[in-house]
N, C-alpha and C. Protein backbone atom coordinates (compact mmCIF):
# COMPACT_ATOMS: atom_id res chain seq x y z
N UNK A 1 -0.10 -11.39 -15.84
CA UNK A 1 -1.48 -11.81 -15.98
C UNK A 1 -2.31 -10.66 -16.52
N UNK A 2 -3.34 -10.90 -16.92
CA UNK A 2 -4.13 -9.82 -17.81
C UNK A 2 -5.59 -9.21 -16.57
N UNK A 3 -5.56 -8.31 -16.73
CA UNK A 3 -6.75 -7.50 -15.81
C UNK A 3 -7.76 -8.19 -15.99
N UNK A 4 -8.53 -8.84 -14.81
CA UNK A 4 -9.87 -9.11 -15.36
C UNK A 4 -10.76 -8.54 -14.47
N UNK A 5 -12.48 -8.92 -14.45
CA UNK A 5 -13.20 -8.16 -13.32
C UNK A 5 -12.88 -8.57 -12.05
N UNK A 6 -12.35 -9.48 -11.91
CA UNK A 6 -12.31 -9.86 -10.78
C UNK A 6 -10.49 -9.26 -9.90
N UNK A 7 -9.71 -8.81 -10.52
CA UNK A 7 -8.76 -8.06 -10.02
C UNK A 7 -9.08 -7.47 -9.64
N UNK A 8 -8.26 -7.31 -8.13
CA UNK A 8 -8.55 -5.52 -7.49
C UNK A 8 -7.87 -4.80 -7.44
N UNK A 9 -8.71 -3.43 -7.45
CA UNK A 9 -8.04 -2.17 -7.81
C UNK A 9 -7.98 -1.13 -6.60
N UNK A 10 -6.03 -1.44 -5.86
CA UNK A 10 -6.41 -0.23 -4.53
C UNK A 10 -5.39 0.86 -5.19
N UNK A 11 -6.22 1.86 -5.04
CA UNK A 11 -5.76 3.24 -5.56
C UNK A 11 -6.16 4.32 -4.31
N UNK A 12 -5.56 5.57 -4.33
CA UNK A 12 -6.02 6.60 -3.81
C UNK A 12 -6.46 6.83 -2.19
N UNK A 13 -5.46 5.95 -1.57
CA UNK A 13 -5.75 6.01 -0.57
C UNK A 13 -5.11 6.45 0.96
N UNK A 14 -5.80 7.05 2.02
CA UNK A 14 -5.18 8.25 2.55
C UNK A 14 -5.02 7.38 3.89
N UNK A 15 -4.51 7.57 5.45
CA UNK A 15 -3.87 6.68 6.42
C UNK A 15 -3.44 8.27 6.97
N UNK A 16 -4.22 8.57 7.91
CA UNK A 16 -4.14 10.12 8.90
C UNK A 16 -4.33 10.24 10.36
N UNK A 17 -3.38 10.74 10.81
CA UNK A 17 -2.91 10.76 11.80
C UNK A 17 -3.30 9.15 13.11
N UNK A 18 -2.08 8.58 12.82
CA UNK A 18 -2.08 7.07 12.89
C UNK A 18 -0.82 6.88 13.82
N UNK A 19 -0.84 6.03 14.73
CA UNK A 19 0.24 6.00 15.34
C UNK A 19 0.28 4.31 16.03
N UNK A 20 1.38 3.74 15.37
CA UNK A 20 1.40 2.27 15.56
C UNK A 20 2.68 2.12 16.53
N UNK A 21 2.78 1.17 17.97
CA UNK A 21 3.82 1.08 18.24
C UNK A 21 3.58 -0.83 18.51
N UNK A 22 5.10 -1.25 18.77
CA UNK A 22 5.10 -2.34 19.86
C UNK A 22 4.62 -3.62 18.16
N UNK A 23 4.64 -3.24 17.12
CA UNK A 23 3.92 -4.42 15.75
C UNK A 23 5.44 -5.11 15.64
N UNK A 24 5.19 -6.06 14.85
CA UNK A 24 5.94 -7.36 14.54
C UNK A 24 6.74 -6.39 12.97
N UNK A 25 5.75 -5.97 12.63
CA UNK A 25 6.26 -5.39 10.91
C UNK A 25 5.17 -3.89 10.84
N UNK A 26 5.90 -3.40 9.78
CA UNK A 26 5.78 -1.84 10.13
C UNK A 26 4.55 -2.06 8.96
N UNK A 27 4.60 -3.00 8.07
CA UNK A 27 3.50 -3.03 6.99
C UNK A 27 4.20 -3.94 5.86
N UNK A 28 3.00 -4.07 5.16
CA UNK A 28 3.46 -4.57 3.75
C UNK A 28 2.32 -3.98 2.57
N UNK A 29 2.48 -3.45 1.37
CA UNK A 29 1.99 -3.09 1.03
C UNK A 29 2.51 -3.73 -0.69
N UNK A 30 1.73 -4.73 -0.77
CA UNK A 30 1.90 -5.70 -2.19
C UNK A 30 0.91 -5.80 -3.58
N UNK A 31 0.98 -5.12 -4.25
CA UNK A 31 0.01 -5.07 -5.72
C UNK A 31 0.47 -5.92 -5.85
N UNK A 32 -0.19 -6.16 -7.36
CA UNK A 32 0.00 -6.86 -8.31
C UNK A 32 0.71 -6.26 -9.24
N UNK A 33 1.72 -7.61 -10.57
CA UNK A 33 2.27 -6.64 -11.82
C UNK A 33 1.47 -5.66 -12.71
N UNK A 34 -0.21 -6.43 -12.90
CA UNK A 34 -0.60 -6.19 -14.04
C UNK A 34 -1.78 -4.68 -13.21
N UNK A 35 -1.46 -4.96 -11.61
CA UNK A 35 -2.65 -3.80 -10.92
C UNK A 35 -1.97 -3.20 -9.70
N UNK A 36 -0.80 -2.42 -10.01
CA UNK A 36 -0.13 -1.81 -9.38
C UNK A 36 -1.11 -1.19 -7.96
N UNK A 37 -0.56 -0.89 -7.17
CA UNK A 37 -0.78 -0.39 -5.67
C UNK A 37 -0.86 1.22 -5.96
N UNK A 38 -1.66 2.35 -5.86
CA UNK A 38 -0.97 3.45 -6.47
C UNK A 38 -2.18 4.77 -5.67
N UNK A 39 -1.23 5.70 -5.49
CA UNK A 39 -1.36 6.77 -4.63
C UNK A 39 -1.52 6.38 -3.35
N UNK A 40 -1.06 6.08 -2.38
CA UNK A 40 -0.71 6.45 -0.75
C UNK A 40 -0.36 6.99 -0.01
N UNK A 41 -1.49 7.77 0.60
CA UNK A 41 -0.87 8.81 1.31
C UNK A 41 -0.88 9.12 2.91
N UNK A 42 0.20 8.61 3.85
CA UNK A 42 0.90 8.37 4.87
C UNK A 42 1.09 10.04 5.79
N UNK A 43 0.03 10.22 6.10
CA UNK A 43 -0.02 11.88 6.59
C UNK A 43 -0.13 11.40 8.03
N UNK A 44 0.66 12.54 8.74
CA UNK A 44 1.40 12.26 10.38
C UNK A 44 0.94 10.77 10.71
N UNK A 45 1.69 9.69 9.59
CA UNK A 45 1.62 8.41 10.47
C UNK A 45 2.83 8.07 11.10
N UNK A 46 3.12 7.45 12.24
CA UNK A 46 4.08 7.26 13.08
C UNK A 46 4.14 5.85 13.22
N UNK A 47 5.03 4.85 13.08
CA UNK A 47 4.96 3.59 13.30
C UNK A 47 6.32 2.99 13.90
N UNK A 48 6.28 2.22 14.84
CA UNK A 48 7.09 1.98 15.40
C UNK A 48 7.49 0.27 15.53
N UNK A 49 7.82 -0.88 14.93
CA UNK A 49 8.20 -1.58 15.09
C UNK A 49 9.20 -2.42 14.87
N UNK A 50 9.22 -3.71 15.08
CA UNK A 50 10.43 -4.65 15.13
C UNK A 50 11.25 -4.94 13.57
N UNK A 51 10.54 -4.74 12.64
CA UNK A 51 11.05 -4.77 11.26
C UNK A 51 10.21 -3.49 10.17
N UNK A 52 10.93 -2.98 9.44
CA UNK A 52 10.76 -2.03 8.42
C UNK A 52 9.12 -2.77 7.43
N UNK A 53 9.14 -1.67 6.80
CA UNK A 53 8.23 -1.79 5.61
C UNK A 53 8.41 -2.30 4.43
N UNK A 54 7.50 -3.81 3.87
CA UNK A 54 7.84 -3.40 2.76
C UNK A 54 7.13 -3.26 1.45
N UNK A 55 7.66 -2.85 0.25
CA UNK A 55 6.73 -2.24 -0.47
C UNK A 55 6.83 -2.98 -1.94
N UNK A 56 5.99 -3.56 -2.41
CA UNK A 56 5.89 -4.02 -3.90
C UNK A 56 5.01 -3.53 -4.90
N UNK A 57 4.91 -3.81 -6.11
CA UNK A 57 4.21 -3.42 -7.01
C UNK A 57 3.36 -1.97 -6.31
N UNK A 58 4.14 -1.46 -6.02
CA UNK A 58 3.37 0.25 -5.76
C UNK A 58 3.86 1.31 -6.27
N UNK A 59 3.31 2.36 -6.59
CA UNK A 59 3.80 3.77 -7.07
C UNK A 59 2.98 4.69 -6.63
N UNK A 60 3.65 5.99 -6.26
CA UNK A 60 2.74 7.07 -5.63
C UNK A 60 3.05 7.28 -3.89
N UNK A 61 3.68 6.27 -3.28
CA UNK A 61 3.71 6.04 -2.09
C UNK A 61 3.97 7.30 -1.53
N UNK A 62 3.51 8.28 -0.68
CA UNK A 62 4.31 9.67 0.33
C UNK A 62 3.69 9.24 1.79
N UNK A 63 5.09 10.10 2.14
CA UNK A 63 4.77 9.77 3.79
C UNK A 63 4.90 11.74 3.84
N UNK A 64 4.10 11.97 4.74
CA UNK A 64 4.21 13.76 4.50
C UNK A 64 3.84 14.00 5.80
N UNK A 65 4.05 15.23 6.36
CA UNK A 65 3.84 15.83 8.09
C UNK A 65 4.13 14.86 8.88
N UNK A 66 5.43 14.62 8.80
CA UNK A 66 6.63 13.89 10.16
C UNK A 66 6.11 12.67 9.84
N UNK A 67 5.73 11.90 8.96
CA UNK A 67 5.35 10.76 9.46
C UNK A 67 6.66 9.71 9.32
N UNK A 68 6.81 8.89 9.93
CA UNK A 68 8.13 8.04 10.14
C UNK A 68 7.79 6.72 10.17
N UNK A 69 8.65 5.84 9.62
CA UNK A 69 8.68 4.34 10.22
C UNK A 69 10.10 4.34 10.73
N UNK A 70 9.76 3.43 12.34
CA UNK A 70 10.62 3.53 12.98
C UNK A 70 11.17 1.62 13.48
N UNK A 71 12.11 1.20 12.41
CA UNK A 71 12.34 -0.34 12.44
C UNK A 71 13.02 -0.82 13.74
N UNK A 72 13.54 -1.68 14.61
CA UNK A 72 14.44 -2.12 15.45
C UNK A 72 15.77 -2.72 14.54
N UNK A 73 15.15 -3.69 13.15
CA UNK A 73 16.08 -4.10 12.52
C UNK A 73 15.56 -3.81 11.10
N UNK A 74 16.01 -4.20 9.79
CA UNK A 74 15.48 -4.50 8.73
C UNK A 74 15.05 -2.91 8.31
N UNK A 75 15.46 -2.22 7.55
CA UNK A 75 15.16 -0.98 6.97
C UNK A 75 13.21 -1.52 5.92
N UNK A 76 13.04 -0.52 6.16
CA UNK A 76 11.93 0.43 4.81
C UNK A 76 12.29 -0.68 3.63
N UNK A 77 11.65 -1.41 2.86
CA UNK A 77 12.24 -1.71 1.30
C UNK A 77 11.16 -1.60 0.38
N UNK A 78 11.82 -1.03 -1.42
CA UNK A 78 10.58 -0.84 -2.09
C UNK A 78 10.99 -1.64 -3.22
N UNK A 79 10.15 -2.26 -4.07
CA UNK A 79 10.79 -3.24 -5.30
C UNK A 79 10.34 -2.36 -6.30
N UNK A 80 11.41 -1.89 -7.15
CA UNK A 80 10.95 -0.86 -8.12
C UNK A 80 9.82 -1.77 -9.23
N UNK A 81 8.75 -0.60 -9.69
CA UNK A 81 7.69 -1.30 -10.49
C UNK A 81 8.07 -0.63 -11.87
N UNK A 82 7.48 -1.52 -12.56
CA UNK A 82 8.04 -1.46 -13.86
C UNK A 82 6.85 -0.34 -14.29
N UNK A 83 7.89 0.83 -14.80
CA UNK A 83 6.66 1.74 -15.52
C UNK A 83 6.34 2.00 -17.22
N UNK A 84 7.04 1.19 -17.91
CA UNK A 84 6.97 1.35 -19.08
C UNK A 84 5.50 0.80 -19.61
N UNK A 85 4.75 0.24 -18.73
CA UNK A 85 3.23 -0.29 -19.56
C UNK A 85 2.40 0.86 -19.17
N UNK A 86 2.03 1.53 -20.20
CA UNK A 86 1.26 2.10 -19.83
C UNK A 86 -0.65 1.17 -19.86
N UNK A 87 -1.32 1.97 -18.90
CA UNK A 87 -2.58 1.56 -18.24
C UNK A 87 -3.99 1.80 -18.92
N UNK A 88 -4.72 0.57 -19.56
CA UNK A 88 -6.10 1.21 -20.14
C UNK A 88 -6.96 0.48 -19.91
N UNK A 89 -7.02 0.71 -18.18
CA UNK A 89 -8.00 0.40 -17.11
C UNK A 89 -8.60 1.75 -17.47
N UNK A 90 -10.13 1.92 -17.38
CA UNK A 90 -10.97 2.47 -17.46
C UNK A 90 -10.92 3.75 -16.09
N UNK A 91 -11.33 4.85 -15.97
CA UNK A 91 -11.03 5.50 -14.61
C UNK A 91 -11.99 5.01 -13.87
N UNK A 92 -12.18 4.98 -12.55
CA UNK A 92 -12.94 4.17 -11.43
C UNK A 92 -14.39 4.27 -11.51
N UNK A 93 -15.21 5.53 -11.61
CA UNK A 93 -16.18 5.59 -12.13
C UNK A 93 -16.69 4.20 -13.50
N UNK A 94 -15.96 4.61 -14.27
CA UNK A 94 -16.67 3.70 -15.37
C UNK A 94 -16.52 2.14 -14.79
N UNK A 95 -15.68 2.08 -13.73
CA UNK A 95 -15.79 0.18 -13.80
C UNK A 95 -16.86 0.18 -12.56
N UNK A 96 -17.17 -1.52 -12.30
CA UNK A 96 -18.42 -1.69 -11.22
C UNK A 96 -17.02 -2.29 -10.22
N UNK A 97 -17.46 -2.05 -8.68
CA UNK A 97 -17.05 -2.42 -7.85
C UNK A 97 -16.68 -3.87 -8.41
N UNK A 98 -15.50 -4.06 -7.79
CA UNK A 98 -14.75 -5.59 -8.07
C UNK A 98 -14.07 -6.00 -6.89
N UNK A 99 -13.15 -6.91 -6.89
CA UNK A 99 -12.03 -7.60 -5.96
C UNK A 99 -12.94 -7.91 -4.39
N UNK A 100 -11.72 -8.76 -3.72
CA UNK A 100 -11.97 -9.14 -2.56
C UNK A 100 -12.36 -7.95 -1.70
N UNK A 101 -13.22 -8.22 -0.80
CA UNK A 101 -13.79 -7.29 0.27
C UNK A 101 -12.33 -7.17 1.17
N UNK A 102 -12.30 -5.91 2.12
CA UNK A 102 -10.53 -5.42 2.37
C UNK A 102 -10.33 -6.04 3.76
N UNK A 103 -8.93 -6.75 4.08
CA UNK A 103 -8.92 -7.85 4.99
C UNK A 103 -9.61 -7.52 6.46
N UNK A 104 -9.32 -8.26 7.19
CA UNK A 104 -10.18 -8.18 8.42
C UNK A 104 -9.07 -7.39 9.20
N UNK A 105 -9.66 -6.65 9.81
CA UNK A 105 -8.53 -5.54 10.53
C UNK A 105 -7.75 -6.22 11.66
N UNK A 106 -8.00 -7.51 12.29
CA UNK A 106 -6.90 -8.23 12.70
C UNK A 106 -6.03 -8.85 12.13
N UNK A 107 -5.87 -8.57 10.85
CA UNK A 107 -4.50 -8.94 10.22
C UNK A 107 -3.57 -7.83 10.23
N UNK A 108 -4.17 -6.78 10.53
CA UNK A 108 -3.45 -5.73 11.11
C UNK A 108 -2.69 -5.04 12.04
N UNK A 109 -3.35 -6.49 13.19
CA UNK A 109 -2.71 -6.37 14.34
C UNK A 109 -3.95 -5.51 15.32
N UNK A 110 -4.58 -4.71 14.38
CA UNK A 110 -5.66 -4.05 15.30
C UNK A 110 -6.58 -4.48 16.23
């Protein structure tokens, strides 16, 4: 599909010192083809639940200072994103706020 204003754009975003136990799923973290998921950064997060992570249309993902996902079953999974398109989305500055407002933190389990 082609970028429009109304796509959203999650980039650049940080998740510090975080510690999840006792969740159903460790996360999911799903872009889009045409609006990849990109820079995440997973600093001393600790997560502990019943199934692994998983990861789509993203690039950039680090988990850094011990941070762990810790599954019961079902490993970590990432769906490799296709990098051969290159991107001429404007840098964040030049566009106006767009996309859906960010879910309600009880879908989080929080």
């Amino acid at each position: 599909m082609a970028v429009t204003a109304t796509t959203p754009l999650w980039q650049n975003i940080m998740l510090k010192n975080v510690t999840v136990t006792g969740s159903t799923n460790a996360g999911i973290l799903w872009g889009l083809p045409e609006a990849t998921i990109s820079q995440v950064v997973f600093d001393n997060v600790k997560i502990q639940a019943t199934t692994g992570m998983q990861i789509v249309h993203a690039t950039g993902i680090s988990f850094v200072n011990g941070s762990t996902v810790t599954p019961r079953s079902g490993a970590a999974s990432a769906s490799p994103t296709p990098t051969a398109r290159a991107s001429r989305r404007p840098p964040c500055d030049e566009r106006k706020t767009r996309g859906p407002a960010p879910p309600n933190p009880a879908f989080f389990g929080l």
